[in-house]
C-alpha atoms as a PDB file:
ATOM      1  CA  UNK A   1     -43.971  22.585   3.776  1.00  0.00           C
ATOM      2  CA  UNK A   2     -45.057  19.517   5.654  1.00  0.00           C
ATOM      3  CA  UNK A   3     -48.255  17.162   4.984  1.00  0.00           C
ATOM      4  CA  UNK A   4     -51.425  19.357   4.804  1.00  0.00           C
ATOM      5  CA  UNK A   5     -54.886  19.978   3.374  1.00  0.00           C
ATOM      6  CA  UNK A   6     -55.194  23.364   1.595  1.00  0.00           C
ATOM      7  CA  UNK A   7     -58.868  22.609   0.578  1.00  0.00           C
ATOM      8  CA  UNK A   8     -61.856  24.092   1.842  1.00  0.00           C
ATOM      9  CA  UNK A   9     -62.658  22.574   5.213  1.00  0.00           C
ATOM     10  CA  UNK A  10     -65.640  20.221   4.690  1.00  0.00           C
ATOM     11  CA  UNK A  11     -66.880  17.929   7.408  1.00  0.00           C
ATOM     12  CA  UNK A  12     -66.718  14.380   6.092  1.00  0.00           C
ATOM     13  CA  UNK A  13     -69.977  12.421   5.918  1.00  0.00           C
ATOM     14  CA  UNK A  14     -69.469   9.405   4.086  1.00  0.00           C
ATOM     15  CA  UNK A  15     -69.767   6.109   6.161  1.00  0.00           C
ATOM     16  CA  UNK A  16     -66.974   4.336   4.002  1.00  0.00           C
ATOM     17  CA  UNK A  17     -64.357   7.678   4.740  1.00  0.00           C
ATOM     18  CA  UNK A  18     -65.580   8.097   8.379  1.00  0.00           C
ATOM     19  CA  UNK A  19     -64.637   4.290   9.193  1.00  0.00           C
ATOM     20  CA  UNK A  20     -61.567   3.466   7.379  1.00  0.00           C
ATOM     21  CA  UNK A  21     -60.002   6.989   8.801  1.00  0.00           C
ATOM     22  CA  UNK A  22     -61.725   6.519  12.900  1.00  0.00           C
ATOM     23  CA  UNK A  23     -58.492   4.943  13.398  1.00  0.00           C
ATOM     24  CA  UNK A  24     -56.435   7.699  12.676  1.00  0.00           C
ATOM     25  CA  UNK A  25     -59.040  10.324  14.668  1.00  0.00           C
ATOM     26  CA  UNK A  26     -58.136   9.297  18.657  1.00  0.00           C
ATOM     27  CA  UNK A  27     -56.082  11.658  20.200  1.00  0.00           C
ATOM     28  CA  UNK A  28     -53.309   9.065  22.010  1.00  0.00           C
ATOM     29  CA  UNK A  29     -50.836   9.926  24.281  1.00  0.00           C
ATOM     30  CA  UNK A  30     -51.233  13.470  24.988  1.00  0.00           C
ATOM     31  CA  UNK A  31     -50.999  14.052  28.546  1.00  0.00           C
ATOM     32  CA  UNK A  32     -50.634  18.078  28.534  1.00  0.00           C
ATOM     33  CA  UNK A  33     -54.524  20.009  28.388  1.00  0.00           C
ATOM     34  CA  UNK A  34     -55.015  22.084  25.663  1.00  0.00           C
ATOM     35  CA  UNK A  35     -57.306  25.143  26.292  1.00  0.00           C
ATOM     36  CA  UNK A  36     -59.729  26.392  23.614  1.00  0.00           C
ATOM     37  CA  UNK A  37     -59.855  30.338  23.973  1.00  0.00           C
ATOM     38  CA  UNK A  38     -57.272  32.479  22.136  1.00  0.00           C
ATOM     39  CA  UNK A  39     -57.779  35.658  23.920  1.00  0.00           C
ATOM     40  CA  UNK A  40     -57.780  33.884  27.451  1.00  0.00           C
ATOM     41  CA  UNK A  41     -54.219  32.121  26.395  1.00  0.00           C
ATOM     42  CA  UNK A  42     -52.942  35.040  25.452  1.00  0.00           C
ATOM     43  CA  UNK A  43     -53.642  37.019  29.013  1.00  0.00           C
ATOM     44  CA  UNK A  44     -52.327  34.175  30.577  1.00  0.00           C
ATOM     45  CA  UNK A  45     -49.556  34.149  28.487  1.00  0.00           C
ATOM     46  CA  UNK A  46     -48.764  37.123  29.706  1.00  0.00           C
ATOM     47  CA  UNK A  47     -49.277  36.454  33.440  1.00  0.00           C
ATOM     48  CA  UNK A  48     -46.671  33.067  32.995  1.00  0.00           C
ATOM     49  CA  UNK A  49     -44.022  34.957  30.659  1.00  0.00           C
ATOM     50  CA  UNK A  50     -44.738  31.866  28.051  1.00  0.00           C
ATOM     51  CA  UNK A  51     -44.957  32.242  24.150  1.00  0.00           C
ATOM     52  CA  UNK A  52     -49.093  30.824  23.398  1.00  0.00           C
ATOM     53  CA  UNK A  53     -48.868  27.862  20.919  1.00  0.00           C
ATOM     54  CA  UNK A  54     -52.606  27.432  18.437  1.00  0.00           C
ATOM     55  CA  UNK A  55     -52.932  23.962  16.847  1.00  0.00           C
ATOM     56  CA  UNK A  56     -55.543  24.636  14.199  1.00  0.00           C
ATOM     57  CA  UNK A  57     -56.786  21.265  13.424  1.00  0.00           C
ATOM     58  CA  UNK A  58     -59.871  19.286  12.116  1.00  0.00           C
ATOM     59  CA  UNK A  59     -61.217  15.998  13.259  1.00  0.00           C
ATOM     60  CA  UNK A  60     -61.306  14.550  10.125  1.00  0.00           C
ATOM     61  CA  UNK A  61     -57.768  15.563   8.541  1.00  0.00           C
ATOM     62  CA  UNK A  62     -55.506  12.800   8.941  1.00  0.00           C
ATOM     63  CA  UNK A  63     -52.195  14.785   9.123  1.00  0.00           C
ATOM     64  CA  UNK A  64     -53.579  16.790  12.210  1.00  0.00           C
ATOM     65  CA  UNK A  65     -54.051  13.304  13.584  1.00  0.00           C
ATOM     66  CA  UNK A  66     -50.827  12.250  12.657  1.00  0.00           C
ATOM     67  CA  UNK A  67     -49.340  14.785  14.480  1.00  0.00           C
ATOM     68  CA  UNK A  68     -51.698  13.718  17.656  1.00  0.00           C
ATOM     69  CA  UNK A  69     -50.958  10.223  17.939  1.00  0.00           C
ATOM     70  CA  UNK A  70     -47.223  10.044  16.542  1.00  0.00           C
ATOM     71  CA  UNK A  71     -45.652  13.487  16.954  1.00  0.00           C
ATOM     72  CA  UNK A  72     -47.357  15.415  20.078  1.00  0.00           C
ATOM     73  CA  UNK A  73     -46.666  12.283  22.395  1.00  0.00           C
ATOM     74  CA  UNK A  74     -42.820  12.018  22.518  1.00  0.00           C
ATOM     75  CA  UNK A  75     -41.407  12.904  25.659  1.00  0.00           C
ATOM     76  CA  UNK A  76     -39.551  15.454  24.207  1.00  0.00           C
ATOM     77  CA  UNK A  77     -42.073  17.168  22.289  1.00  0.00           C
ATOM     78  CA  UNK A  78     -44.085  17.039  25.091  1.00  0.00           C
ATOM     79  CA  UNK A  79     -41.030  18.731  27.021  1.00  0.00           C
ATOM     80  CA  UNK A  80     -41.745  21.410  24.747  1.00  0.00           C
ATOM     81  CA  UNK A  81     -44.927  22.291  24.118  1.00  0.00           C
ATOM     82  CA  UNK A  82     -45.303  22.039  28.342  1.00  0.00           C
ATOM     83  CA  UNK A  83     -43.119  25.802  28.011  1.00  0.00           C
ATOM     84  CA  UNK A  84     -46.187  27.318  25.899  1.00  0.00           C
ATOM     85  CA  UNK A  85     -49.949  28.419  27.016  1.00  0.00           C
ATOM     86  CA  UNK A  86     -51.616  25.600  24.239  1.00  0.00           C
ATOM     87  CA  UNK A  87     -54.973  26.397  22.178  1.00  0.00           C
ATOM     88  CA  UNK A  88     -56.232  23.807  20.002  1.00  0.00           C
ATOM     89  CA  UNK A  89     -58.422  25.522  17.412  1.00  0.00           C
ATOM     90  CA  UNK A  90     -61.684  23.386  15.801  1.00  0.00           C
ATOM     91  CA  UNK A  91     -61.440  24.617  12.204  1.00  0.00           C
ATOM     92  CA  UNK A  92     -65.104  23.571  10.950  1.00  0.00           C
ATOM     93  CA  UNK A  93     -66.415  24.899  14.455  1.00  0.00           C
ATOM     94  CA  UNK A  94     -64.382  28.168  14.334  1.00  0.00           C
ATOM     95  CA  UNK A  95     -63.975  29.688  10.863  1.00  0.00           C
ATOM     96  CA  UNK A  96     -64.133  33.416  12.056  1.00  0.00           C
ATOM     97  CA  UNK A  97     -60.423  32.474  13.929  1.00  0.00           C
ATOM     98  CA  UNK A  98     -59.325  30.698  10.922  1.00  0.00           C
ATOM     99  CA  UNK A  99     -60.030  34.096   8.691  1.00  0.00           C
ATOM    100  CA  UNK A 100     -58.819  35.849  12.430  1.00  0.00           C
ATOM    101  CA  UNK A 101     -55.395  34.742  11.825  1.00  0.00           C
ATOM    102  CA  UNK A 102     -55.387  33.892   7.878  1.00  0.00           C
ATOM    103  CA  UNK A 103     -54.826  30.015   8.322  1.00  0.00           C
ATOM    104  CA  UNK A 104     -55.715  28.568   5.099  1.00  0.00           C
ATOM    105  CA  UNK A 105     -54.254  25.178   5.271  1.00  0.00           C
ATOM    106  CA  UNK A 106     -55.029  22.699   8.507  1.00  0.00           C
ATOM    107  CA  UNK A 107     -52.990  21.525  10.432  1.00  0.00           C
ATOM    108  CA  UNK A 108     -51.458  24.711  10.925  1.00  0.00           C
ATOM    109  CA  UNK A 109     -49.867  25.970  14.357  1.00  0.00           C
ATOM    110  CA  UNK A 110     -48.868  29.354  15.200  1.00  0.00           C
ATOM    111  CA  UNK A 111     -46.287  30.663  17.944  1.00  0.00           C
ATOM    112  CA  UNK A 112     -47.937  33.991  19.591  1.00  0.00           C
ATOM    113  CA  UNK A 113     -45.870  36.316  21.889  1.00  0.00           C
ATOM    114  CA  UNK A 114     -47.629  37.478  25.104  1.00  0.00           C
ATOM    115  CA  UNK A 115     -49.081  40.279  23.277  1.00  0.00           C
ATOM    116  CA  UNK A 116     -50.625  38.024  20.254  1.00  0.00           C
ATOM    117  CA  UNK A 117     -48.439  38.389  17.607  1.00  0.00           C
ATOM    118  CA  UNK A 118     -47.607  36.127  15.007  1.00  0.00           C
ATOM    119  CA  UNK A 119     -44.178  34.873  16.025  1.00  0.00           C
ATOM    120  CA  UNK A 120     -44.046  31.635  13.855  1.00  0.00           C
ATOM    121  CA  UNK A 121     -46.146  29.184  12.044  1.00  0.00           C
ATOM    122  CA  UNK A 122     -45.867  25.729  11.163  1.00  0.00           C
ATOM    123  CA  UNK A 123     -47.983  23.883   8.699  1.00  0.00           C
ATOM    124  CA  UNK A 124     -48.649  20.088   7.710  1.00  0.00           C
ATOM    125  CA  UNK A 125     -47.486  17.064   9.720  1.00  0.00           C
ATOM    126  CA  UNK A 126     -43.947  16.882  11.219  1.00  0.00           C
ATOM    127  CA  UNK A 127     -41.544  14.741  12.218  1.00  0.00           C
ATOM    128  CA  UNK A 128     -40.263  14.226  15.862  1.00  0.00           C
ATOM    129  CA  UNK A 129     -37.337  15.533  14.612  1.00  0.00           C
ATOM    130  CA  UNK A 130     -38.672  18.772  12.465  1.00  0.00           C
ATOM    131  CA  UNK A 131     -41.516  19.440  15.296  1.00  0.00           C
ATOM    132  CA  UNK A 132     -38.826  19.676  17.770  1.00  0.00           C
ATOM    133  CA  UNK A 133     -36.979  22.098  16.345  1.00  0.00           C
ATOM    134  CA  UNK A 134     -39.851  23.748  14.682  1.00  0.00           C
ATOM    135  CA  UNK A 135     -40.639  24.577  18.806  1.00  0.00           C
ATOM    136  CA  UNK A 136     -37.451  25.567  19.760  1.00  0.00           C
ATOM    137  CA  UNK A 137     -37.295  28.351  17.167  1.00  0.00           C
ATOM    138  CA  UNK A 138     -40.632  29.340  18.411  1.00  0.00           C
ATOM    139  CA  UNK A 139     -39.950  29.591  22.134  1.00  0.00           C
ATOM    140  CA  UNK A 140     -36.723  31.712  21.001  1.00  0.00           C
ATOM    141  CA  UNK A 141     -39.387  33.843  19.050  1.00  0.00           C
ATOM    142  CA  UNK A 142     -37.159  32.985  15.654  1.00  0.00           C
ATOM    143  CA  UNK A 143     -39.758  33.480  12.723  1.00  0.00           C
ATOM    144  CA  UNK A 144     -37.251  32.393  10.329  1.00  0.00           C
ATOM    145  CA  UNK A 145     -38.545  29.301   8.348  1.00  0.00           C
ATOM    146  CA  UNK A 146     -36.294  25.903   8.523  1.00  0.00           C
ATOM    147  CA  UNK A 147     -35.231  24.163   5.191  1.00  0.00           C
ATOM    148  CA  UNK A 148     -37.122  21.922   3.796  1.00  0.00           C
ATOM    149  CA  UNK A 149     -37.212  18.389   5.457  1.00  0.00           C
ATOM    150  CA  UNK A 150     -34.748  15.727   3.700  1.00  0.00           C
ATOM    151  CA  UNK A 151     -36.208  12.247   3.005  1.00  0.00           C
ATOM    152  CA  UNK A 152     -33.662  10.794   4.727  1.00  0.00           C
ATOM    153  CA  UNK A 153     -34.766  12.440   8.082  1.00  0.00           C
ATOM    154  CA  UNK A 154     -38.629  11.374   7.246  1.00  0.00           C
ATOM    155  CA  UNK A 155     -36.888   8.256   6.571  1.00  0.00           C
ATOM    156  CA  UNK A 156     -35.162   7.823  10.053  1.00  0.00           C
ATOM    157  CA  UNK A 157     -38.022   8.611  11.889  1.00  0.00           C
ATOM    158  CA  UNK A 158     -39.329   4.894  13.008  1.00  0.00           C
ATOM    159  CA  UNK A 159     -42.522   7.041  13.485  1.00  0.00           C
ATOM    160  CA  UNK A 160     -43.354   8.430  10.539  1.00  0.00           C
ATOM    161  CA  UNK A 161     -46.999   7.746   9.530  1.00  0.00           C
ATOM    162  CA  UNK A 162     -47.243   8.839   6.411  1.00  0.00           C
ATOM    163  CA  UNK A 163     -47.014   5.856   4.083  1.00  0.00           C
ATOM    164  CA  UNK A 164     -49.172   4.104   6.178  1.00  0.00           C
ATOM    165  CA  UNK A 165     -51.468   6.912   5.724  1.00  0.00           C
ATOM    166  CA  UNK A 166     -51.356   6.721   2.196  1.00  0.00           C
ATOM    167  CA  UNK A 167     -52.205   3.032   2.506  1.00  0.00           C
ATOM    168  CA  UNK A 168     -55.539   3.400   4.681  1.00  0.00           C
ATOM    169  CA  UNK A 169     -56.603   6.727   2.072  1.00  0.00           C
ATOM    170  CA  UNK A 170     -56.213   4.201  -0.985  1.00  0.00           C
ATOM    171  CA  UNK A 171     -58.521   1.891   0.836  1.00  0.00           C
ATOM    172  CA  UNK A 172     -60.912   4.636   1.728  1.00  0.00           C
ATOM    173  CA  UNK A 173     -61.100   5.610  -1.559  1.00  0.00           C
ATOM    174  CA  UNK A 174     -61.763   2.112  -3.201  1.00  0.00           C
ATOM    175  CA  UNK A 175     -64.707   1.743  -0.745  1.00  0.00           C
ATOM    176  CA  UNK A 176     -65.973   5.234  -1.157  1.00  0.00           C
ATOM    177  CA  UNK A 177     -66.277   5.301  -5.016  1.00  0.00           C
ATOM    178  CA  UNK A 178     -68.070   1.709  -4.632  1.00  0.00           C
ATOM    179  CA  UNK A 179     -70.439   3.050  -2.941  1.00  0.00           C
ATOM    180  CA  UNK A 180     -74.057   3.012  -3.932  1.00  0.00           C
ATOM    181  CA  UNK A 181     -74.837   6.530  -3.568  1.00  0.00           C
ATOM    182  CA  UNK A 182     -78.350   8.199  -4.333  1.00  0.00           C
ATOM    183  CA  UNK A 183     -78.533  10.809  -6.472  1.00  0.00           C
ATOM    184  CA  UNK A 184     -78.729  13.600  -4.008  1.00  0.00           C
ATOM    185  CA  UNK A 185     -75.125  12.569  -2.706  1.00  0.00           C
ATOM    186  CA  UNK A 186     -73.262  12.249  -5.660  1.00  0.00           C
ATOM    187  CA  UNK A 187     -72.068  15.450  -5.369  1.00  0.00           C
ATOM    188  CA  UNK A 188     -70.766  15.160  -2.064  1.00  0.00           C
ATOM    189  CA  UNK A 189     -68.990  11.781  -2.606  1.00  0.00           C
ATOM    190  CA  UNK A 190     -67.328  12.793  -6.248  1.00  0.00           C
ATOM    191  CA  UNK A 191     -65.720  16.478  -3.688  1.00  0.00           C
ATOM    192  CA  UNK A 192     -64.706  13.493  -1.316  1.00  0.00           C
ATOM    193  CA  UNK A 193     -63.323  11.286  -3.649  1.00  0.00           C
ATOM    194  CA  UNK A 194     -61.194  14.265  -5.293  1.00  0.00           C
ATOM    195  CA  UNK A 195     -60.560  15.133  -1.639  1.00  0.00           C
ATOM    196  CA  UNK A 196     -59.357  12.163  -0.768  1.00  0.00           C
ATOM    197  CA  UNK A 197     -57.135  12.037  -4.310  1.00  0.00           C
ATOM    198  CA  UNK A 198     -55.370  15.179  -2.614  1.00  0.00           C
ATOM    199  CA  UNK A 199     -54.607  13.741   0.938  1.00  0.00           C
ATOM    200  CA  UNK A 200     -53.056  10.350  -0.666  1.00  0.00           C
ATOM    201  CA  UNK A 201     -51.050  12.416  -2.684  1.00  0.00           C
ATOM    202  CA  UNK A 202     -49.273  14.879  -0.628  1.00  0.00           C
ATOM    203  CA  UNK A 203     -49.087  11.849   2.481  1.00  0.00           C
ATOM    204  CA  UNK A 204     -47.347   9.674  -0.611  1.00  0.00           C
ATOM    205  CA  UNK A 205     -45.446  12.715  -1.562  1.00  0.00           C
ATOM    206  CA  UNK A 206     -44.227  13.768   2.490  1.00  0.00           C
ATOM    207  CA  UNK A 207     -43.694  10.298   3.106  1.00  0.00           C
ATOM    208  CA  UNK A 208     -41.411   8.777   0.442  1.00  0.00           C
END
């Protein structure tokens, strides 16, 4: 399994979080549209003879943005994901789709044949290398799941954000937990703070 947050989806408040990660939130690169209605993807779908590719995604999780500004823009990614009907998914906004199709985890994207089914799913941040092929199973509707990523392909990958990730979390973090909070907030910053614990983890973990 790649990079991922399992935890409950939370919309981040905290100033100190919000800034340190806005770097990691644009979405660069991308040149294909994304549509934002299952059902309508899946008619056209359909109509085109194309498998539907979901990206379920949150603004705030830094792997989903990973895969936006490092992953999505190669030229041959975006080869690929030009032969699907694409439907990014706001998890916060959209939490009856996220129960809809049992994602529990974010980023999470799922390959749907032209009559909706569940062909394939991918989870966490990927590689150039692993996305790619990730795709091509899913455009030859092959559900089986790949081995697990070797470091040394993470390691190849001039591209791979994670460790860099892991850097800006740590610095998040610092300047999170020095905060000044009032009482009412506590709460809030000590689930971001264990939050953000989890993320610099799994990004040390994926990325090493």
């Amino acid at each position: 399994m790649g990079a991922c947050y399992t935890g409950p989806v939370m919309r981040v408040t905290a100033s100190a979080l919000l800034i340190s990660l806005a770097a990691l939130a644009a979405l660069a690169g991308e040149a294909l549209p994304w549509g934002e209605d299952i059902d309508q993807a899946v008619r056209k779908a359909a109509q085109d003879g194309k498998p539907v590719l979901v990206e379920f995604t949150a603004a705030w999780n830094p792997f989903g943005q990973a895969l936006h500004e490092k992953t999505f823009p190669d030229e041959s990614i975006q080869d690929l994901l030009g032969r699907f009907v694409r439907v990014r998914v706001d998890a916060e906004k959209h939490p009856e789709l996220m129960k809809r199709f049992a994602v529990k985890e974010v980023p999470t994207l799922l390959v749907l044949d032209a009559q909706g089914a569940e062909v394939r799913r991918i989870t966490g941040f990927k590689t150039i290398t692993r996305m790619a092929q990730e795709l091509s199973k899913g455009l030859m509707g092959d559900g089986k799941e790949l081995p697990p990523e070797t470091e040394e392909v993470r390691q190849s990958d001039p591209r791979n954000p994670l460790p860099e990730m892991a850097k800006d979390m740590r610095q998040a973090k610092e300047r999170l937990d020095s905060e000044d909070t009032g009482r009412g907030t506590q709460d809030l910053q000590q689930k971001l703070l264990t939050q953000l614990d989890e993320l610099i983890k799994q990004a040390q973990e994926a990325g090493t």
